[in-house]
N, C-alpha and C. Protein backbone atom coordinates (compact mmCIF):
# COMPACT_ATOMS: atom_id res chain seq x y z
N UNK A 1 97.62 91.71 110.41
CA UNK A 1 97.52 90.80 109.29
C UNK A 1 97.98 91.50 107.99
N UNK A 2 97.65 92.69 107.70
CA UNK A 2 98.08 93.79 106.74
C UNK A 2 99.46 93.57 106.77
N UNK A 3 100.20 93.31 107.59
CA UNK A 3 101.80 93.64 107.44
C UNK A 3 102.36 92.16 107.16
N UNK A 4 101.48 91.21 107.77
CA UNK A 4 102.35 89.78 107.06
C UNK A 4 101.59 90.09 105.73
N UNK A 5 100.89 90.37 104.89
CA UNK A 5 100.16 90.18 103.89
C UNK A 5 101.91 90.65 103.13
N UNK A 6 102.22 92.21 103.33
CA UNK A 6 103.38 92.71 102.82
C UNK A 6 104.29 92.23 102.94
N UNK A 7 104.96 91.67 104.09
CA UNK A 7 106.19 90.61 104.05
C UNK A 7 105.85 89.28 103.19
N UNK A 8 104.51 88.78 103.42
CA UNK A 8 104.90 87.34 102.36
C UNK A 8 105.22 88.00 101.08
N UNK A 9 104.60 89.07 100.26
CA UNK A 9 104.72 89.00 99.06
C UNK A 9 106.13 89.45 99.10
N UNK A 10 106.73 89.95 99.62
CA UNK A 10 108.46 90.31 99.54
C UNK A 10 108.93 89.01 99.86
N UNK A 11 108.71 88.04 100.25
CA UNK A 11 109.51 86.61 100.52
C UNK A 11 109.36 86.25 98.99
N UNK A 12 107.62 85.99 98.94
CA UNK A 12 107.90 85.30 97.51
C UNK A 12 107.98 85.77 96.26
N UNK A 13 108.17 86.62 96.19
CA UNK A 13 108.71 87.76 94.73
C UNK A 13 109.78 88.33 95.02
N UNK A 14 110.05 87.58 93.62
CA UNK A 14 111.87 88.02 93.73
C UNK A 14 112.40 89.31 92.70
N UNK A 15 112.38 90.33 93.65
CA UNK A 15 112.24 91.21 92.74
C UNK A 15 114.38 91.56 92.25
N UNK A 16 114.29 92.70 91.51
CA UNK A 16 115.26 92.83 90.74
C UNK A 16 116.22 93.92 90.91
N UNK A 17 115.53 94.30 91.22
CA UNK A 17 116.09 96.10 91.92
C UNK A 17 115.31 96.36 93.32
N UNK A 18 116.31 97.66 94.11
CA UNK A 18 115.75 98.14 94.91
C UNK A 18 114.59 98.91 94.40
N UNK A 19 114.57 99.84 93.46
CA UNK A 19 113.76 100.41 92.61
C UNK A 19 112.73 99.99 92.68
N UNK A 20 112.25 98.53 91.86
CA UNK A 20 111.70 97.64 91.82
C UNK A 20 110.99 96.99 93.02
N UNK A 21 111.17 96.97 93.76
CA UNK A 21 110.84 96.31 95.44
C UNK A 21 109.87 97.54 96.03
N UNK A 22 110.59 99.06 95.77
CA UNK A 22 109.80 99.89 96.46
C UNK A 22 108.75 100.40 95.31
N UNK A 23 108.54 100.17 94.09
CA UNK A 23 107.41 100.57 93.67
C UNK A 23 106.52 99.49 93.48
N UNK A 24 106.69 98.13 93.53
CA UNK A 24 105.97 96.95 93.61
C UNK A 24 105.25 97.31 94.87
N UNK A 25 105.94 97.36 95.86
CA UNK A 25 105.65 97.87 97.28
C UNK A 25 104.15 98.76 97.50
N UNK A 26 104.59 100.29 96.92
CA UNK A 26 103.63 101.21 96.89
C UNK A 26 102.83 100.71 96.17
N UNK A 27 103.04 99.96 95.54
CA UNK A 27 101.84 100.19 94.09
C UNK A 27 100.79 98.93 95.16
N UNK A 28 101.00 97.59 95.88
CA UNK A 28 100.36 97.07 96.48
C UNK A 28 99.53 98.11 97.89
N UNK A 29 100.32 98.56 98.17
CA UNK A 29 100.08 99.74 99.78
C UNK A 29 99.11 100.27 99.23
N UNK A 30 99.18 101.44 98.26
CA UNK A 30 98.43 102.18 97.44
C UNK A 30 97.02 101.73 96.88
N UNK A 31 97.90 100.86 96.01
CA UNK A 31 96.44 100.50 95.33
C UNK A 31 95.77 99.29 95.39
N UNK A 32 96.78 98.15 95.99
CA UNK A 32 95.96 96.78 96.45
C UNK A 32 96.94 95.82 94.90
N UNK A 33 97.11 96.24 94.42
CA UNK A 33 97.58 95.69 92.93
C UNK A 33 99.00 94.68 93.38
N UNK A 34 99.02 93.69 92.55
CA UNK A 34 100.53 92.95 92.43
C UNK A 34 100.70 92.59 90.87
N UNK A 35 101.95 92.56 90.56
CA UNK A 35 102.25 92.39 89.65
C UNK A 35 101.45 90.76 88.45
N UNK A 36 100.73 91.09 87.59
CA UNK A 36 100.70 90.47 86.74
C UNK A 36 100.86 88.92 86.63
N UNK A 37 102.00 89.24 86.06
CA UNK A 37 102.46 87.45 85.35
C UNK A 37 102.92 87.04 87.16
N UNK A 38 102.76 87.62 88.21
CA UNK A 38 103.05 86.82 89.64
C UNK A 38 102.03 86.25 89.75
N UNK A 39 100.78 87.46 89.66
CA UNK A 39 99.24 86.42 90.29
C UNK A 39 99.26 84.99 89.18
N UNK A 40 99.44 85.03 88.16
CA UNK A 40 98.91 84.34 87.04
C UNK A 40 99.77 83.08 87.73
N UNK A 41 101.36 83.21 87.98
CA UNK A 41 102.05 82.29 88.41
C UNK A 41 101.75 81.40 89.52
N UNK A 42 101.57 82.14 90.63
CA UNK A 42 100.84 82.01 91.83
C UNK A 42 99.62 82.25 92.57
N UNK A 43 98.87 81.31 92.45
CA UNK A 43 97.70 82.07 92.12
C UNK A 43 97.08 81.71 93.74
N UNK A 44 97.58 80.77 94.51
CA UNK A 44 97.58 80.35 96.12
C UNK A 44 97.83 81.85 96.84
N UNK A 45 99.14 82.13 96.58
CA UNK A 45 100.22 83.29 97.14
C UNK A 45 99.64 84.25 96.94
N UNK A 46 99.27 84.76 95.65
CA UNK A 46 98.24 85.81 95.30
C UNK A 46 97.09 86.04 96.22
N UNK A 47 96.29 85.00 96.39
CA UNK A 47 94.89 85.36 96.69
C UNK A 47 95.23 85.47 98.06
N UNK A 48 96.29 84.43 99.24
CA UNK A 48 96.56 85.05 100.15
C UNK A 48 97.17 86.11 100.60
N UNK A 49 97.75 87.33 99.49
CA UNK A 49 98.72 88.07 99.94
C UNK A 49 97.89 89.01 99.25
N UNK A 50 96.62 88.89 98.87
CA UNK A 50 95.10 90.18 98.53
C UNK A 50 94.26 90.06 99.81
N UNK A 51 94.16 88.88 100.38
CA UNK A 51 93.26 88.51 101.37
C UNK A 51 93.97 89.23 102.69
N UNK A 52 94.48 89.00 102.91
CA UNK A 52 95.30 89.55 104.22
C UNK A 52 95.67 91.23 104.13
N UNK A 53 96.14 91.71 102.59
CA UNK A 53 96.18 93.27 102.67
C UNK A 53 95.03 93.69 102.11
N UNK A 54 93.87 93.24 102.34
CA UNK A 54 92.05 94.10 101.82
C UNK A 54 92.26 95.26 102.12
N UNK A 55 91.36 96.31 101.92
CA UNK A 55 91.51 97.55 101.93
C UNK A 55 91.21 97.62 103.74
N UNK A 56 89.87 97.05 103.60
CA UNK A 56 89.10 97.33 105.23
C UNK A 56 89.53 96.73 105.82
N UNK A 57 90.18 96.75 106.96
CA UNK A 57 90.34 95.88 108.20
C UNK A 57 89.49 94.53 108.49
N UNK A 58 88.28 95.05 108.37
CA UNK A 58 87.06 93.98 108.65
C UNK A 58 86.64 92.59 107.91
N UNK A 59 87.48 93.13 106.64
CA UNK A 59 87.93 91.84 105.62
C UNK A 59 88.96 91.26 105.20
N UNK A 60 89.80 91.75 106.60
CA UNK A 60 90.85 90.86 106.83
C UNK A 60 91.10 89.50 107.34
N UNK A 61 91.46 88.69 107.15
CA UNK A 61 91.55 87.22 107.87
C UNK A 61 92.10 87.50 109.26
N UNK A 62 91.21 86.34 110.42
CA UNK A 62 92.37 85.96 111.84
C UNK A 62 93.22 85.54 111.25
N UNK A 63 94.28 85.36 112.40
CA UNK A 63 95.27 83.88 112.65
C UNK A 63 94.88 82.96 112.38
N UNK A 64 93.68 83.04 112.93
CA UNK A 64 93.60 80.91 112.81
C UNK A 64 92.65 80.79 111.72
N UNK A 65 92.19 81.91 111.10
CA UNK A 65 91.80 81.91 109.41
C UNK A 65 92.97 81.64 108.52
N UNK A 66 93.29 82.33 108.73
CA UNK A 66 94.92 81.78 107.57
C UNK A 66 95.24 80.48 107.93
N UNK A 67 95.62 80.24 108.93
CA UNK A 67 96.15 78.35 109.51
C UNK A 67 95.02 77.72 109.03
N UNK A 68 93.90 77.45 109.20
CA UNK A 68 92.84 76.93 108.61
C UNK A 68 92.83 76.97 107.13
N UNK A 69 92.96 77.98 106.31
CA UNK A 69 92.85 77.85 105.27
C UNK A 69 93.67 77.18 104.22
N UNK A 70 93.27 76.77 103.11
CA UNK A 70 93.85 75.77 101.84
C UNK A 70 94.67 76.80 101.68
N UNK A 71 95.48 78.47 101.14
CA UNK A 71 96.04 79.03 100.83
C UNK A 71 97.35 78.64 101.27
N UNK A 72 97.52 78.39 102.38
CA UNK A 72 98.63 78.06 102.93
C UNK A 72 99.56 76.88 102.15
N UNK A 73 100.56 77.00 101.92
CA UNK A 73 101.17 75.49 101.69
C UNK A 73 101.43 74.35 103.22
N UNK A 74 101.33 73.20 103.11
CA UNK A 74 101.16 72.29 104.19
C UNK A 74 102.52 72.19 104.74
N UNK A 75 102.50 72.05 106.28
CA UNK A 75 103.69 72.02 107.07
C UNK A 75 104.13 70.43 106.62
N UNK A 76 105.43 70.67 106.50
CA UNK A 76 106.74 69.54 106.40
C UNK A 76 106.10 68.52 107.54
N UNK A 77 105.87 69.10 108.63
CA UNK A 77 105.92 67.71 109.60
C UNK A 77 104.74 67.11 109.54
N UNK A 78 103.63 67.71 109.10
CA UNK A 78 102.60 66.82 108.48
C UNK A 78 102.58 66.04 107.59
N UNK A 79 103.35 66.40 106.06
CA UNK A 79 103.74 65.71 105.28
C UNK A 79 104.66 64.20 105.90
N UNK A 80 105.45 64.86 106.76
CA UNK A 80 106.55 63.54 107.07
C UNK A 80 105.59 62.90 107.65
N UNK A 81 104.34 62.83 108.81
CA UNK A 81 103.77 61.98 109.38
C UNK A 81 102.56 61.84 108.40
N UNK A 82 101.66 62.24 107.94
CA UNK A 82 101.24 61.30 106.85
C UNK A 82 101.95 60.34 105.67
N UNK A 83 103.32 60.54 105.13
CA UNK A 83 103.99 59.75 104.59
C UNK A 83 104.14 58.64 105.05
């Protein structure tokens, strides 16, 4: 779960440099931290992409914790069949 935690936030932060990517990177690995004006922006994305890289293992989310949870944005084909 630790490692999708790190790939979502590289999907949804668009970073600027390679530079940039690998110290955003460490600085989350390291210290748990994301950039600023991102959490403030995203504040869904955020709390799932803190929740999934916690420090302890043990306060990490399942699978079917994340699918269950509001953090997620809602699948397309649900949208199309409730529409």
């Amino acid at each position: 779960m630790y490692s999708l935690g790190v790939v979502l936030f590289e999907l949804w932060y668009q970073f600027n440099t390679g530079m940039e990517r690998a110290m955003l990177l460490n600085e989350l690995k390291q210290k748990g931290t994301l950039p600023a004006t991102w959490t403030e922006e995203f504040v869904a994305q955020a709390a799932l992409v803190r929740w999934l890289t916690a420090p302890h293992p043990s306060d990490r989310p399942s699978a079917v914790q994340v699918l269950r949870s509001e953090l997620l944005p809602p699948c397309m084909q649900h949208e199309a069949l409730n529409g």
